[in-house]
Protein backbone atom coordinates (compact mmCIF):
# COMPACT_ATOMS: atom_id res chain seq x y z
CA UNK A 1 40.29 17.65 55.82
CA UNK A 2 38.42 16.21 53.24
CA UNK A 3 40.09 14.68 50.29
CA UNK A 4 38.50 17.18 47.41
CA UNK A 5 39.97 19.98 49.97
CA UNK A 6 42.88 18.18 50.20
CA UNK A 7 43.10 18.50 46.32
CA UNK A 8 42.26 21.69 45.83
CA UNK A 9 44.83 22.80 48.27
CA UNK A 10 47.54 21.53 46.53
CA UNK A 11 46.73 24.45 44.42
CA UNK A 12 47.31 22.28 40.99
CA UNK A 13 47.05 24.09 37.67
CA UNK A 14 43.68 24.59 35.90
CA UNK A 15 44.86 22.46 32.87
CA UNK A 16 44.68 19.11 34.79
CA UNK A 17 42.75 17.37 36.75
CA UNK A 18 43.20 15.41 39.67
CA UNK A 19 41.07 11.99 40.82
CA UNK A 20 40.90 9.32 43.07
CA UNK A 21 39.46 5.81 43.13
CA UNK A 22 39.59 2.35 44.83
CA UNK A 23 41.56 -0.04 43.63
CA UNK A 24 41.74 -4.00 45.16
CA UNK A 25 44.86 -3.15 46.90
CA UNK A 26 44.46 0.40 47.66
CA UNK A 27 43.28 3.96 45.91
CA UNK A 28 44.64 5.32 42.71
CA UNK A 29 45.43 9.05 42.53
CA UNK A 30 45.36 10.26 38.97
CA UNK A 31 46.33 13.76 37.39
CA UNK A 32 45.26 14.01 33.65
CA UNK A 33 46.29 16.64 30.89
CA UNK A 34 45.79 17.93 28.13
CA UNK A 35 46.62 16.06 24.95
CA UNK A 36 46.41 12.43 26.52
CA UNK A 37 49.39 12.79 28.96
CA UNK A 38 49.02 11.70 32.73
CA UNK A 39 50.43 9.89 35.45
CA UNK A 40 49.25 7.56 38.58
CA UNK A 41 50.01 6.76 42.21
CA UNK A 42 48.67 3.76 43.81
CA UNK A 43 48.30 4.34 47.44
CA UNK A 44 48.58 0.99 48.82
CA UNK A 45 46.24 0.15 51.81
CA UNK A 46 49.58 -1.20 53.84
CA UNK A 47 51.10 2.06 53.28
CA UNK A 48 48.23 3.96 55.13
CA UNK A 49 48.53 1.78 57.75
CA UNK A 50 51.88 2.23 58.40
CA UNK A 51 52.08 5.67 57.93
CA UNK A 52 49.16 7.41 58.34
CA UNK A 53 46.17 8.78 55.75
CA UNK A 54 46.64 11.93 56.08
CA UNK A 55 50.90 12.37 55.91
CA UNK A 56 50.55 9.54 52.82
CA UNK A 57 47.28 11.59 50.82
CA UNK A 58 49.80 14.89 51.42
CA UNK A 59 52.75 12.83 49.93
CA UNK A 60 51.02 11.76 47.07
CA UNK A 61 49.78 14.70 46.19
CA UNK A 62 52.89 16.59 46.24
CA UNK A 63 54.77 13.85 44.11
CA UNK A 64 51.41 14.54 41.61
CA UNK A 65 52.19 17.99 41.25
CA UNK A 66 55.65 17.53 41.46
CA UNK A 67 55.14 15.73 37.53
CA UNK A 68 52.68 18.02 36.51
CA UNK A 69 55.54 20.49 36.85
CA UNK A 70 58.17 18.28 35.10
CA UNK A 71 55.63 17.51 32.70
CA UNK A 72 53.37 14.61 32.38
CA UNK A 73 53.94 11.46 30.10
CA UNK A 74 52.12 10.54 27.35
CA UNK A 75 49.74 7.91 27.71
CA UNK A 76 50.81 4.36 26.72
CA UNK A 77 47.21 3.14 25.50
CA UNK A 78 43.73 5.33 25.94
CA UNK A 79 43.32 5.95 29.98
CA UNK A 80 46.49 4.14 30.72
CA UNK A 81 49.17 6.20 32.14
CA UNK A 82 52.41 5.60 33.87
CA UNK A 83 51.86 4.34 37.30
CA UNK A 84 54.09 4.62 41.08
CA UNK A 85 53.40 2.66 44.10
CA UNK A 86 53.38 3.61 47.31
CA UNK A 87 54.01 0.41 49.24
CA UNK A 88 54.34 0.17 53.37
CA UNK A 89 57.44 -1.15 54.03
């Protein structure tokens, strides 16, 4: 499964939106809402080693939604939002 499929699986509400993008030490999953509020998971290449892609992309994802639900945080700055890592251990 493709990562957009992956996505749109997770069956997130229409009010955010979810993206992904390299990073030096791994990819950055991002879900944005309204009024400046998101949060961040950096997927750490070690971690997708260890674990797998696909059981790590499914993790992330459900920890995204899982704050969408609580409610995201505000941005601290313009495009910065709080940030996770998801390290191999």
């Amino acid at each position: 499964m493709d990562l957009q499929a992956q996505i749109e699986h997770a069956d997130f509400p229409g009010e955010v939106e979810v993206r992904a993008f390299g990073e030096a030490q791994g990819r950055v999953f991002r879900v944005t809402g309204p009024g400046e509020r998101g949060f961040e998971i950096l997927l750490t290449d070690d971690a997708v080693r260890l674990y797998g892609e696909g059981p790590t992309v499914a993790l992330v994802l459900k920890r995204l939604r899982e704050r969408v639900e609580e409610g995201l945080p505000p941005a601290s700055a313009p495009g910065e939002y709080e940030r996770q890592v998801f390290v191999g251990d």
